[in-house]
N, C-alpha and C. Protein backbone atom coordinates (compact mmCIF):
# COMPACT_ATOMS: atom_id res chain seq x y z
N UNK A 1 -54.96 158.80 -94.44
CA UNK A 1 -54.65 159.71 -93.36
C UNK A 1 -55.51 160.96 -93.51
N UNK A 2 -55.91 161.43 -92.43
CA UNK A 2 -56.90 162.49 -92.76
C UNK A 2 -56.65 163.51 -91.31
N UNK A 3 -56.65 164.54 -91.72
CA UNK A 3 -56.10 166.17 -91.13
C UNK A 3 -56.90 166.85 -91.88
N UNK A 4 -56.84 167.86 -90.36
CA UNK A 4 -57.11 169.34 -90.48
C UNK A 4 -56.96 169.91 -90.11
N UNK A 5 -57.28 171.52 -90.88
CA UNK A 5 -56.19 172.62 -90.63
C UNK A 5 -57.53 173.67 -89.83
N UNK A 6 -57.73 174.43 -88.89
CA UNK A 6 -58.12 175.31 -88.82
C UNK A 6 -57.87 177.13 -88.20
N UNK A 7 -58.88 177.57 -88.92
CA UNK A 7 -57.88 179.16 -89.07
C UNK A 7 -59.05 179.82 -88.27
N UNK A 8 -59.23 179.36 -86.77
CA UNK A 8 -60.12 180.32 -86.21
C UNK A 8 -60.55 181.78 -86.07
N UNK A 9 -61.35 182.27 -86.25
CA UNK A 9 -61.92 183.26 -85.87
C UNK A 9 -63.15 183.53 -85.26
N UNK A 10 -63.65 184.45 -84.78
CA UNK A 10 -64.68 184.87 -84.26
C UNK A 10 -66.05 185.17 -85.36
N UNK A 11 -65.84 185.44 -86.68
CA UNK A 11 -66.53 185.76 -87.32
C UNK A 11 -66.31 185.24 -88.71
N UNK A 12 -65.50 184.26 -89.19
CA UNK A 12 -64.96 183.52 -90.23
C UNK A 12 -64.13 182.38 -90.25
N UNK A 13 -64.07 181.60 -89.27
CA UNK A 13 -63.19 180.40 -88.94
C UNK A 13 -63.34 179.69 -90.32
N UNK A 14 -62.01 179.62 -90.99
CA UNK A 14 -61.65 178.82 -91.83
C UNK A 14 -61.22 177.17 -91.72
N UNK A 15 -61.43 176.39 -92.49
CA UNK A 15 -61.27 174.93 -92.29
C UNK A 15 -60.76 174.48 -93.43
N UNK A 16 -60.11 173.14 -93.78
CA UNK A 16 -59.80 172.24 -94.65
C UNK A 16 -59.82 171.16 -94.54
N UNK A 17 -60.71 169.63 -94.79
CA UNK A 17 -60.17 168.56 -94.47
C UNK A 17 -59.67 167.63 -95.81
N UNK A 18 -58.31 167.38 -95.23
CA UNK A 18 -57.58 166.02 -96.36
C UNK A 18 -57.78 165.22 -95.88
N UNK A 19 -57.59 164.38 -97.10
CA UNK A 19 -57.61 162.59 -97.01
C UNK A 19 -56.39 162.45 -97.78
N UNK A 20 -55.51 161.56 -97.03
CA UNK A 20 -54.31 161.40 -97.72
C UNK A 20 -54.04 162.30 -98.57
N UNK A 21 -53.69 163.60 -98.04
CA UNK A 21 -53.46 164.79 -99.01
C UNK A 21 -54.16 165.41 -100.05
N UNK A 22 -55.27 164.99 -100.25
CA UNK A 22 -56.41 165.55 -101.14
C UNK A 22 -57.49 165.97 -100.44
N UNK A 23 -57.68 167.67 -100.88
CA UNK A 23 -58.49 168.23 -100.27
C UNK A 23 -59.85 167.61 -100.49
N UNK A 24 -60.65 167.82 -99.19
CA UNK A 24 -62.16 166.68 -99.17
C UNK A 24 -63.24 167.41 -99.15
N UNK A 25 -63.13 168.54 -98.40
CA UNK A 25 -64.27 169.80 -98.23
C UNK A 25 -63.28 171.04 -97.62
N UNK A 26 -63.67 171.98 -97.93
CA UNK A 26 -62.91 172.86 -97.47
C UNK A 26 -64.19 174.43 -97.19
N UNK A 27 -63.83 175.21 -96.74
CA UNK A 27 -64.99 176.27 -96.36
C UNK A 27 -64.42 177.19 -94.77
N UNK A 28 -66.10 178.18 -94.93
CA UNK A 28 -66.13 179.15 -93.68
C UNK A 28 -67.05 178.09 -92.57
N UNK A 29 -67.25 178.82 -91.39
CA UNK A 29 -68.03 179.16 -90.56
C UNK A 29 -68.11 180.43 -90.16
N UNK A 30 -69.52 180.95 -90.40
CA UNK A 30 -69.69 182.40 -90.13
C UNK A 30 -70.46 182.59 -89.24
N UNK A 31 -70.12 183.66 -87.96
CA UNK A 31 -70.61 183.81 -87.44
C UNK A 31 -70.99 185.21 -86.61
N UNK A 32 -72.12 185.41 -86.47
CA UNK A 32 -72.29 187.35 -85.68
C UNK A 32 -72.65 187.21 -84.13
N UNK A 33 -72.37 188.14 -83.77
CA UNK A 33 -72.89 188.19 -82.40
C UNK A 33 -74.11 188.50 -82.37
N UNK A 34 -75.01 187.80 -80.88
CA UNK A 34 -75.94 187.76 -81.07
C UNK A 34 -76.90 188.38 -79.73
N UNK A 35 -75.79 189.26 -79.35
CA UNK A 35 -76.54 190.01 -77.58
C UNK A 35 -75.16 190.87 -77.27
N UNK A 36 -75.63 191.34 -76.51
CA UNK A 36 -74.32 192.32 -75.28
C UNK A 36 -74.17 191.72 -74.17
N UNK A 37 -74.88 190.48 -73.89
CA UNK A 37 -74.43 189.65 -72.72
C UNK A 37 -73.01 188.56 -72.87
N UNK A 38 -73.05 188.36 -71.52
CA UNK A 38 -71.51 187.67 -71.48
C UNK A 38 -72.04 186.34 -71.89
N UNK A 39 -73.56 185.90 -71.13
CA UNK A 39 -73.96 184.49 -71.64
C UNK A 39 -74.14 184.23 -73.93
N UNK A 40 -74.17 185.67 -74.24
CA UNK A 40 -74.42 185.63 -75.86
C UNK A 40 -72.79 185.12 -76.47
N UNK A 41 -71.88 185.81 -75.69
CA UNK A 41 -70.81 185.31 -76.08
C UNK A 41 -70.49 183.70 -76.08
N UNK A 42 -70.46 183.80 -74.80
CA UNK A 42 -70.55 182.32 -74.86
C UNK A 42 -71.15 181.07 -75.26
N UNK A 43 -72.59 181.73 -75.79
CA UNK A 43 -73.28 180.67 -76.55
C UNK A 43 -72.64 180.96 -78.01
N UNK A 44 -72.13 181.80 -78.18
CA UNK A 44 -71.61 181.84 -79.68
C UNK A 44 -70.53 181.29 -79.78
N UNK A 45 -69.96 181.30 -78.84
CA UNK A 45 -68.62 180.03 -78.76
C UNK A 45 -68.55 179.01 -78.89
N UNK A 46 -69.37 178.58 -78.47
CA UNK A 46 -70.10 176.88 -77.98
C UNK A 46 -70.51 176.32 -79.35
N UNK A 47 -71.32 177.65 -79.89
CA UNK A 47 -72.01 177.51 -81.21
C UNK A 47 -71.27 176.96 -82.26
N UNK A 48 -69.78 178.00 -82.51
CA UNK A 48 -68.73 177.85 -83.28
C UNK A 48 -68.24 176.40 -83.36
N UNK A 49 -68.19 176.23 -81.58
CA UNK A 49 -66.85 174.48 -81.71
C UNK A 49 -68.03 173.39 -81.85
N UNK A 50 -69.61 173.61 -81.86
CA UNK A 50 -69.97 172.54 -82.26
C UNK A 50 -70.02 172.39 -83.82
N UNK A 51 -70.36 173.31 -84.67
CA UNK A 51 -70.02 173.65 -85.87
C UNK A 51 -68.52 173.07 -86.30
N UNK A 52 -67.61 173.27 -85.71
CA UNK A 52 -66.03 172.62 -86.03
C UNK A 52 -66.15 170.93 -85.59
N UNK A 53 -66.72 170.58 -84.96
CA UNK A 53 -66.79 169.43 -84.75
C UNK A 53 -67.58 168.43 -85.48
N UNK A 54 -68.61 169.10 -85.65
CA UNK A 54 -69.80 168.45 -87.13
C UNK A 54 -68.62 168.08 -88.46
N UNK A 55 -68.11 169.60 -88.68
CA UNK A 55 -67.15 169.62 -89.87
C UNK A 55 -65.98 168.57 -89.82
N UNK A 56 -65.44 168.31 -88.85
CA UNK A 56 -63.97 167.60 -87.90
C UNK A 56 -64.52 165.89 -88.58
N UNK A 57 -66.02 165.75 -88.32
CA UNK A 57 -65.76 164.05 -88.30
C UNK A 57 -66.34 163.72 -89.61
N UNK A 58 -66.68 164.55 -90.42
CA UNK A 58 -67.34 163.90 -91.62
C UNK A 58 -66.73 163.20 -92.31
N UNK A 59 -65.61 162.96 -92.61
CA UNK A 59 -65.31 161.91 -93.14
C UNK A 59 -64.39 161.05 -92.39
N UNK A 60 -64.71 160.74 -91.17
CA UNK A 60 -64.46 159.66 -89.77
C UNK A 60 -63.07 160.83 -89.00
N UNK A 61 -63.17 160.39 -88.27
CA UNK A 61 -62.00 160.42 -87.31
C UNK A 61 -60.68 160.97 -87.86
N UNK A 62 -60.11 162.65 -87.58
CA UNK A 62 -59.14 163.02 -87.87
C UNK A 62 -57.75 162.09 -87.41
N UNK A 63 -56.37 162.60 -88.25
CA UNK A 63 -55.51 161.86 -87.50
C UNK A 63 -54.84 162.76 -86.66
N UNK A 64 -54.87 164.10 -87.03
CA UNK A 64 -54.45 164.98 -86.24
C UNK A 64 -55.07 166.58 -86.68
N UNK A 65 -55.22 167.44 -86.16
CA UNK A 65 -55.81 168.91 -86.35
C UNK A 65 -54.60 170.06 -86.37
N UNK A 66 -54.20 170.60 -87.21
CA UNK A 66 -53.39 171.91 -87.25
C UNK A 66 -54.34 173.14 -86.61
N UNK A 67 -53.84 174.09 -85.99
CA UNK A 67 -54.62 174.90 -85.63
C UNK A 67 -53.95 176.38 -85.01
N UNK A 68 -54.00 177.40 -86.24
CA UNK A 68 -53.64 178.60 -86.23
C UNK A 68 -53.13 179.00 -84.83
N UNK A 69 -52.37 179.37 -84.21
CA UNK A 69 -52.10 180.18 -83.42
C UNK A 69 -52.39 181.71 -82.86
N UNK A 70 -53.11 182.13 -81.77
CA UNK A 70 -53.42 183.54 -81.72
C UNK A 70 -51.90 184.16 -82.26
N UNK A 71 -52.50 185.50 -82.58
CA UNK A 71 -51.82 186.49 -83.22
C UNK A 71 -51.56 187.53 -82.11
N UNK A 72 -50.73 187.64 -81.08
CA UNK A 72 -50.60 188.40 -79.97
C UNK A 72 -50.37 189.79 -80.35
N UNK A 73 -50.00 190.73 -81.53
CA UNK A 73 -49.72 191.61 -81.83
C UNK A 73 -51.14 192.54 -81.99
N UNK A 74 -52.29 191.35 -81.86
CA UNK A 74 -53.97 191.98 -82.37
C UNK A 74 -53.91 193.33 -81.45
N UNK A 75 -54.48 194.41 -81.74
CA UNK A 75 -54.56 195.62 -80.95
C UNK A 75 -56.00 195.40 -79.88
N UNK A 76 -57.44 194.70 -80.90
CA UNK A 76 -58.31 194.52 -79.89
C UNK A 76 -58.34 193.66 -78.68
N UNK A 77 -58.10 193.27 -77.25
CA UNK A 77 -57.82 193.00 -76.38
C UNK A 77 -59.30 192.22 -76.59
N UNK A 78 -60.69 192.45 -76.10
CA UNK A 78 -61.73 192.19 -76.41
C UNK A 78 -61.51 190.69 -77.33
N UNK A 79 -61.61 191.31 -78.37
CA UNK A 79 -61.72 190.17 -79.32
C UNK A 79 -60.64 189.19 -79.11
N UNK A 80 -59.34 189.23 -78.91
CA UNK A 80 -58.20 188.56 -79.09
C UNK A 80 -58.33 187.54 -77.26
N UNK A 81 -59.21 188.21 -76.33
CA UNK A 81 -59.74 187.36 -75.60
C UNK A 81 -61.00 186.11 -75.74
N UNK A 82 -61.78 186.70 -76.86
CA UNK A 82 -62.91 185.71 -77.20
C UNK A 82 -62.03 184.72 -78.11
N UNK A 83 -61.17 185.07 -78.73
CA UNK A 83 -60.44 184.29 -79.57
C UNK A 83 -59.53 183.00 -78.90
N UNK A 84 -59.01 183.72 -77.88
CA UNK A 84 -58.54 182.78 -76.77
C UNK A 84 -59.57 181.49 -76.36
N UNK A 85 -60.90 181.99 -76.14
CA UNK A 85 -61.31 181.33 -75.44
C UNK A 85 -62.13 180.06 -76.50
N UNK A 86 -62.10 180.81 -77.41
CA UNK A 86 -62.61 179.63 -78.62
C UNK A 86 -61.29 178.94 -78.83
N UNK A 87 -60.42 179.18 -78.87
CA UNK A 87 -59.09 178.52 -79.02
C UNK A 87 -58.70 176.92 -78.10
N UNK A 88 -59.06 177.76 -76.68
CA UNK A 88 -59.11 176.39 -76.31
C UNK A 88 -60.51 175.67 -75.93
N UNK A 89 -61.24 175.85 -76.17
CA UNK A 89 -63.01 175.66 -76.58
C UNK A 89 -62.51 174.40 -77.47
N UNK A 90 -61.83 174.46 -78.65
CA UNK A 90 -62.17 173.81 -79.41
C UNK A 90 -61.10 172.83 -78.82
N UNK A 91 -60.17 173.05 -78.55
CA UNK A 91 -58.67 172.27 -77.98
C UNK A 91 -59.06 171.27 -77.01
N UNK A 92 -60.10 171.33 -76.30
CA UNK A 92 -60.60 170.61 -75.09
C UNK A 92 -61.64 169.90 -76.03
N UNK A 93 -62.45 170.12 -76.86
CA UNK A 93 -63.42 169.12 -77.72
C UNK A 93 -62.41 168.13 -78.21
N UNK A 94 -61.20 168.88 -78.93
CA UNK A 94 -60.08 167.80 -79.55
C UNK A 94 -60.07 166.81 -78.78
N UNK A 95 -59.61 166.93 -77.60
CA UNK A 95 -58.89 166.18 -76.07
C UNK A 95 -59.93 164.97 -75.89
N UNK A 96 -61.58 165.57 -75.35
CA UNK A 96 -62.35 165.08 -75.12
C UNK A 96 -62.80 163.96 -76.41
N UNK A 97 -62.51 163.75 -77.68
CA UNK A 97 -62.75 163.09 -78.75
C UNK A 97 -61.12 162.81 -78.96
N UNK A 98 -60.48 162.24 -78.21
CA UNK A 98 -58.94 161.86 -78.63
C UNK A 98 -58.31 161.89 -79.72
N UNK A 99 -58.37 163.27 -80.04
CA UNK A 99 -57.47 163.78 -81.33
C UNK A 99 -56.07 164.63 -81.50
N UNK A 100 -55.45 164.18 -81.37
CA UNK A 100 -53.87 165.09 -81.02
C UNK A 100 -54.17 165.85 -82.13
N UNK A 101 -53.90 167.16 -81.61
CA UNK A 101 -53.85 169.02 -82.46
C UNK A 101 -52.56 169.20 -82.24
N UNK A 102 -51.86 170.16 -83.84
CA UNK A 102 -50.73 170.86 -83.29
C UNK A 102 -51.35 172.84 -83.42
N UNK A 103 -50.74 173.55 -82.74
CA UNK A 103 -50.64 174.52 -82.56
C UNK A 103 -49.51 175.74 -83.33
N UNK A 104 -50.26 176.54 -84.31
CA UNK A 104 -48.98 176.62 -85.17
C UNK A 104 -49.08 178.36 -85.16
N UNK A 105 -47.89 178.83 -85.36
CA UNK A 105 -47.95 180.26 -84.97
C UNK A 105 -48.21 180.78 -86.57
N UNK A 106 -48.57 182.28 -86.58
CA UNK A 106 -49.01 182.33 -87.91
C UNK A 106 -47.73 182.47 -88.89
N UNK A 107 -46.41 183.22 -88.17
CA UNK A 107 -45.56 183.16 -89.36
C UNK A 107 -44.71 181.84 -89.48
N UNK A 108 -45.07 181.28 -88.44
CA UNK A 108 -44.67 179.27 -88.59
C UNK A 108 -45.46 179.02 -90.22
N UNK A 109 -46.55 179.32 -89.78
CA UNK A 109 -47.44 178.97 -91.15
C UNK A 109 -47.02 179.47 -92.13
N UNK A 110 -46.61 180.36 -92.64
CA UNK A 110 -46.30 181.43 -93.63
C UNK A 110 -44.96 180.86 -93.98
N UNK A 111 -43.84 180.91 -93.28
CA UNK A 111 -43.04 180.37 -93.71
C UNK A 111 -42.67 178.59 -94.18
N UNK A 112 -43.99 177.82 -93.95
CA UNK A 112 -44.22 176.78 -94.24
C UNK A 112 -44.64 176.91 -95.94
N UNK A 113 -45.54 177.19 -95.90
CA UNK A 113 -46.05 177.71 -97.15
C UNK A 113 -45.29 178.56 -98.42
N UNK A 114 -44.49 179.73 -98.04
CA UNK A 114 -43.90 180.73 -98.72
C UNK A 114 -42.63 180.60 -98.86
N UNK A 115 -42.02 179.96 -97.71
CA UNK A 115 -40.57 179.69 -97.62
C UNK A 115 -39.69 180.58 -96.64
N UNK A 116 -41.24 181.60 -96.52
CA UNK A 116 -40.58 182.82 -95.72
C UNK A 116 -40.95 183.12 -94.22
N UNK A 117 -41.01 183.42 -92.99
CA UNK A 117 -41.25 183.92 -92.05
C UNK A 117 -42.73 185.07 -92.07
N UNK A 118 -42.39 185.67 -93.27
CA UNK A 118 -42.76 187.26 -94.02
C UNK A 118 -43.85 187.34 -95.03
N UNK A 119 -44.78 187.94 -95.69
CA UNK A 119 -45.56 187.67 -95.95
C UNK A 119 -47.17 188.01 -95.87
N UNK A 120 -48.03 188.67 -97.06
CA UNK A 120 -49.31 189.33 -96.56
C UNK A 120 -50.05 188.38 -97.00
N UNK A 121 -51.40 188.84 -96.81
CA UNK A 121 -52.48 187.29 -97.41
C UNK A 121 -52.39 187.13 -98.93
N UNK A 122 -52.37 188.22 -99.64
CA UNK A 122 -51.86 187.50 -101.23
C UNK A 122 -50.86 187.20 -101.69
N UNK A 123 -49.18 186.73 -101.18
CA UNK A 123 -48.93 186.18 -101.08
C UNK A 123 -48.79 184.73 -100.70
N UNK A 124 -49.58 184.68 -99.49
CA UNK A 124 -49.96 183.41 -99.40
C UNK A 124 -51.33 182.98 -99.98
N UNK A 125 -52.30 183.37 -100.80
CA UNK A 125 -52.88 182.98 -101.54
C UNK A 125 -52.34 182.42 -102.67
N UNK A 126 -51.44 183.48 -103.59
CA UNK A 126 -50.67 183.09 -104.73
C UNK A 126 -50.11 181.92 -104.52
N UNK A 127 -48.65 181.52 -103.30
CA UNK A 127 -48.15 180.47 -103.00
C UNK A 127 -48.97 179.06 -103.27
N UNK A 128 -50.09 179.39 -102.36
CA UNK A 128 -50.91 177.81 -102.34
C UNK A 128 -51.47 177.86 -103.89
N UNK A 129 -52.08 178.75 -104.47
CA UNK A 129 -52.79 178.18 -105.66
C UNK A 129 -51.45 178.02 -106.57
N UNK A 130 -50.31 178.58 -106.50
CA UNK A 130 -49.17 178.38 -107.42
C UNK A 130 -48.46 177.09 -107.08
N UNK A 131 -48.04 176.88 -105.91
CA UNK A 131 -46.99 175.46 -105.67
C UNK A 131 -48.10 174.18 -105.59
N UNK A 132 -49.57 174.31 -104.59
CA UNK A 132 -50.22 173.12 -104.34
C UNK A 132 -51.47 173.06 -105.19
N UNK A 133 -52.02 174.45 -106.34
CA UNK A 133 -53.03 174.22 -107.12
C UNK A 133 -54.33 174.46 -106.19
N UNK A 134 -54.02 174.80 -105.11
CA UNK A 134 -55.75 174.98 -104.49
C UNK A 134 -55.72 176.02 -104.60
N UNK A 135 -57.04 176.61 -104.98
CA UNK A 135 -57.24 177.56 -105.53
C UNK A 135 -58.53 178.12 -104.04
N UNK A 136 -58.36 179.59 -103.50
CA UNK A 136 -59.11 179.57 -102.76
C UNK A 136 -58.99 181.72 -102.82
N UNK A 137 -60.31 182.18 -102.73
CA UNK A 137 -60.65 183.55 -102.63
C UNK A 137 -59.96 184.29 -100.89
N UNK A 138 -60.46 183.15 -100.45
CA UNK A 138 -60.36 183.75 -99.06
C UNK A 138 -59.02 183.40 -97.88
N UNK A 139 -58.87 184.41 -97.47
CA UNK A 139 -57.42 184.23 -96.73
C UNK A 139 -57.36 183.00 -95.65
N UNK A 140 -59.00 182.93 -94.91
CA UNK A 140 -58.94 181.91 -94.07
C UNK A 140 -59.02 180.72 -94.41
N UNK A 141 -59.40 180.43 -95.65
CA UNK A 141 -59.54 179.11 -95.69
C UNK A 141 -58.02 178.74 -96.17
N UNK A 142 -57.34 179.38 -96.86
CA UNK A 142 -55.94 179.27 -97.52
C UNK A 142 -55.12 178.78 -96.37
N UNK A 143 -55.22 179.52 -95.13
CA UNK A 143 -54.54 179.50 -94.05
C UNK A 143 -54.96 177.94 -93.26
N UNK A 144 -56.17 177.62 -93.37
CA UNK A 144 -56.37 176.78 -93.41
C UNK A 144 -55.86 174.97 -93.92
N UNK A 145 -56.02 175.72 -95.47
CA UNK A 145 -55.20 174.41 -96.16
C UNK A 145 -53.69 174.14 -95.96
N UNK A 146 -52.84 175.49 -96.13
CA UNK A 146 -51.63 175.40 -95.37
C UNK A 146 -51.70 174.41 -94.36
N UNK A 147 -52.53 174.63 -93.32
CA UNK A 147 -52.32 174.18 -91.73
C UNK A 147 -52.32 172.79 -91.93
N UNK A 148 -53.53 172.34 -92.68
CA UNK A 148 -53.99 170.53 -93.44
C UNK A 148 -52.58 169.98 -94.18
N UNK A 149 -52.04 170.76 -94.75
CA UNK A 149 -50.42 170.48 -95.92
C UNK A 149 -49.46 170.53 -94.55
N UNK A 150 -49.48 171.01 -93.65
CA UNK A 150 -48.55 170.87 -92.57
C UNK A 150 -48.47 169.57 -91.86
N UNK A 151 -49.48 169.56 -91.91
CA UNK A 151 -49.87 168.10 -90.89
C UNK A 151 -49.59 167.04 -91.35
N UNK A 152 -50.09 167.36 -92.42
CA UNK A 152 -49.36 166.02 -93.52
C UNK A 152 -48.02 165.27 -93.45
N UNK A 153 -47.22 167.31 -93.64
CA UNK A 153 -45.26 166.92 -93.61
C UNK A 153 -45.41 166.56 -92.04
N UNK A 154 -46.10 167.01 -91.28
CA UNK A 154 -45.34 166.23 -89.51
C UNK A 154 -46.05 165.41 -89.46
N UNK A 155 -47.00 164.27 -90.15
CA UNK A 155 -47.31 162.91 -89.94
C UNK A 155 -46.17 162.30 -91.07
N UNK A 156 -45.27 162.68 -92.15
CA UNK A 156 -44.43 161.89 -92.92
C UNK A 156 -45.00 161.78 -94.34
N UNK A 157 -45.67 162.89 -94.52
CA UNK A 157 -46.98 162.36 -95.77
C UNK A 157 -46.67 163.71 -96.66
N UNK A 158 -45.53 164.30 -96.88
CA UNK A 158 -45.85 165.99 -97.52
C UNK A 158 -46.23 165.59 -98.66
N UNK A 159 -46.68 166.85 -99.05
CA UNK A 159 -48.02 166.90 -100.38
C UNK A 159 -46.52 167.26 -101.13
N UNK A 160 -45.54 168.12 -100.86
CA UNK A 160 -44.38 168.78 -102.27
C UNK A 160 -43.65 168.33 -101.16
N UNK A 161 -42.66 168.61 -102.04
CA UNK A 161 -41.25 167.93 -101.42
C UNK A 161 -40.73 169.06 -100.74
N UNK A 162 -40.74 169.18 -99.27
CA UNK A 162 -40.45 170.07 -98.83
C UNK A 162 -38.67 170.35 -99.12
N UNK A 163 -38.61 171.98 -98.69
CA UNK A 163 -37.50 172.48 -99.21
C UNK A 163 -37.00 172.97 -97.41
N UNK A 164 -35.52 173.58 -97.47
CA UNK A 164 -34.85 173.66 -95.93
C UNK A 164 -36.03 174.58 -94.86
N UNK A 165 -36.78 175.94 -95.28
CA UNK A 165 -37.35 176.27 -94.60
C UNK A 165 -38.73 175.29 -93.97
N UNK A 166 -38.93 174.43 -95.00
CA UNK A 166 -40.20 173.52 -94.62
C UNK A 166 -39.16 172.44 -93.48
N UNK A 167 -38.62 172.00 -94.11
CA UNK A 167 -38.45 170.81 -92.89
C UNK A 167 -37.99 171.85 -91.86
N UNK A 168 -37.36 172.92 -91.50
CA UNK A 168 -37.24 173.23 -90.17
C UNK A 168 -38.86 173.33 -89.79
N UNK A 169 -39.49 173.84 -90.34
CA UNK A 169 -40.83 174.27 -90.10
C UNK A 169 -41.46 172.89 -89.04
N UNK A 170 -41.18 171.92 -89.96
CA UNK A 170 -41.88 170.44 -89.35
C UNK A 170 -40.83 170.00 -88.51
N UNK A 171 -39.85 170.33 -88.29
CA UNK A 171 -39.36 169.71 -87.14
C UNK A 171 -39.59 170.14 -85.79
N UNK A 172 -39.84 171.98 -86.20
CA UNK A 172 -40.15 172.25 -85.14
C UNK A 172 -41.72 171.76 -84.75
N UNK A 173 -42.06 172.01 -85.41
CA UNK A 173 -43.65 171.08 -84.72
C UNK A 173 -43.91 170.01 -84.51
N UNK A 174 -43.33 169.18 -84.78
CA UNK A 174 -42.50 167.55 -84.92
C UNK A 174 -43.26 167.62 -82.87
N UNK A 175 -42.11 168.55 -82.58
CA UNK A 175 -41.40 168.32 -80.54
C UNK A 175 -43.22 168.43 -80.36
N UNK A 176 -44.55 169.30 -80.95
CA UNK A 176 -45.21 169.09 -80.45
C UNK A 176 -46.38 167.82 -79.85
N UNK A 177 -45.66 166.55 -81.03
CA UNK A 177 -46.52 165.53 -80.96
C UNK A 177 -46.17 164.56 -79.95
N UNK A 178 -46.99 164.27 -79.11
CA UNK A 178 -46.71 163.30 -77.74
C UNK A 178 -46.29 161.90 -77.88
C-alpha cells in the first residue's frame, strides 16, 4: 500500500511517500518567485504540482494522498490565496490521474499525531521522532509524514496502535473516502 502525505506551501511544500508504512523518500520542494506578474505566479504553480507529481509516482501509483488543509487563520490574504490555488492545482492533477486524496485540517493533524488538538511544530517534531522514530529537522516534512501515518490508519494499515483521539481522528476522515 503506498500513500502520501503532503504539507503544501508556496515556498517549502513538504512530502512523504510510504510503502506499506515504511517511509520510501521523504523531502522539500522549494520554491521562489520568479516575476511580479500574475502569469509568474502561475507558472510557479504549475511548476510546484508538476514537481508533486514527478515525486507522487515514483514508486507506482499512490493508493491515496493526505493533504494538509489551508490554515484560514493566515493573516496574509495574498499568499493564503496562492495557497488556495495550488491546493486545488494539485487536487485536480490527483482527479485527473485517479487518485482519491483526503483533506486534513491542521489541528486534525496534530491531534492525530500528539493526541492533542493543540500543539507547536516542536512538539510535533518530538511526537513523530519519539512514538514513530522518523526523525526529521523540518516542520514540513514532519507534517507531512503525519499526513502518510494517517492514511495508513484510514486505509486499515496504522503504523502504532492508535489510541481514542486517533481513531476519532480516522473516523472522521474515514466519511471523506467515496
Amino acid at each position: 500500500m503506498v500513500t502520501v502525505g503532503l504539507d503544501l506551501s508556496l515556498a517549502k511544500t513538504g512530502y512523504t511517500v510510504m510503502c506499506d508504512g515504511v517511509v520510501k523518500f521523504s523531502g522539500i520542494i522549494k520554491s521562489q518567485p520568479s516575476g511580479d506578474k500574475h502569469i509568474d505566479e502561475l507558472k510557479r504553480l504549475i511548476k510546484i504540482v508538476d514537481q508533486i507529481e514527478v515525486m507522487t509516482f515514483q514508486i507506482g501509483k499512490p493508493d491515496i494522498v493526505a493533504i494538509e488543509n489551508l490554515a484560514f487563520m493566515a493573516r496574509n490574504t495574498t499568499a493564503l490565496t496562492q495557497l488556495a490555488g495550488l491546493s486545488y492545482f494539485v487536487r485536480q492533477m490527483l482527479l485527473d490521474n485517479n487518485i482519491p486524496f483526503l483533506m486534513v485540517a491542521p489541528l486534525t493533524l496534530k491531534k492525530f499525531v500528539t493526541g492533542k488538538g493543540k500543539g507547536d511544530k516542536s512538539l510535533m517534531l518530538m511526537t513523530v521522532y519519539k512514538d514513530y522514530g522518523f526523525e526529521s529537522l523540518d516542520d514540513n516534512v514532519c507534517d507531512a509524514f503525519g499526513l502518510a501515518a494517517l492514511s495508513m490508519a484510514v486505509l486499515g494499515s496504522p503504523i502504532l496502535k492508535p489510541g481514542v483521539p486517533q481513531i476519532e481522528v480516522i473516523e472522521l476522515i474515514k466519511k471523506q473516502i467515496c
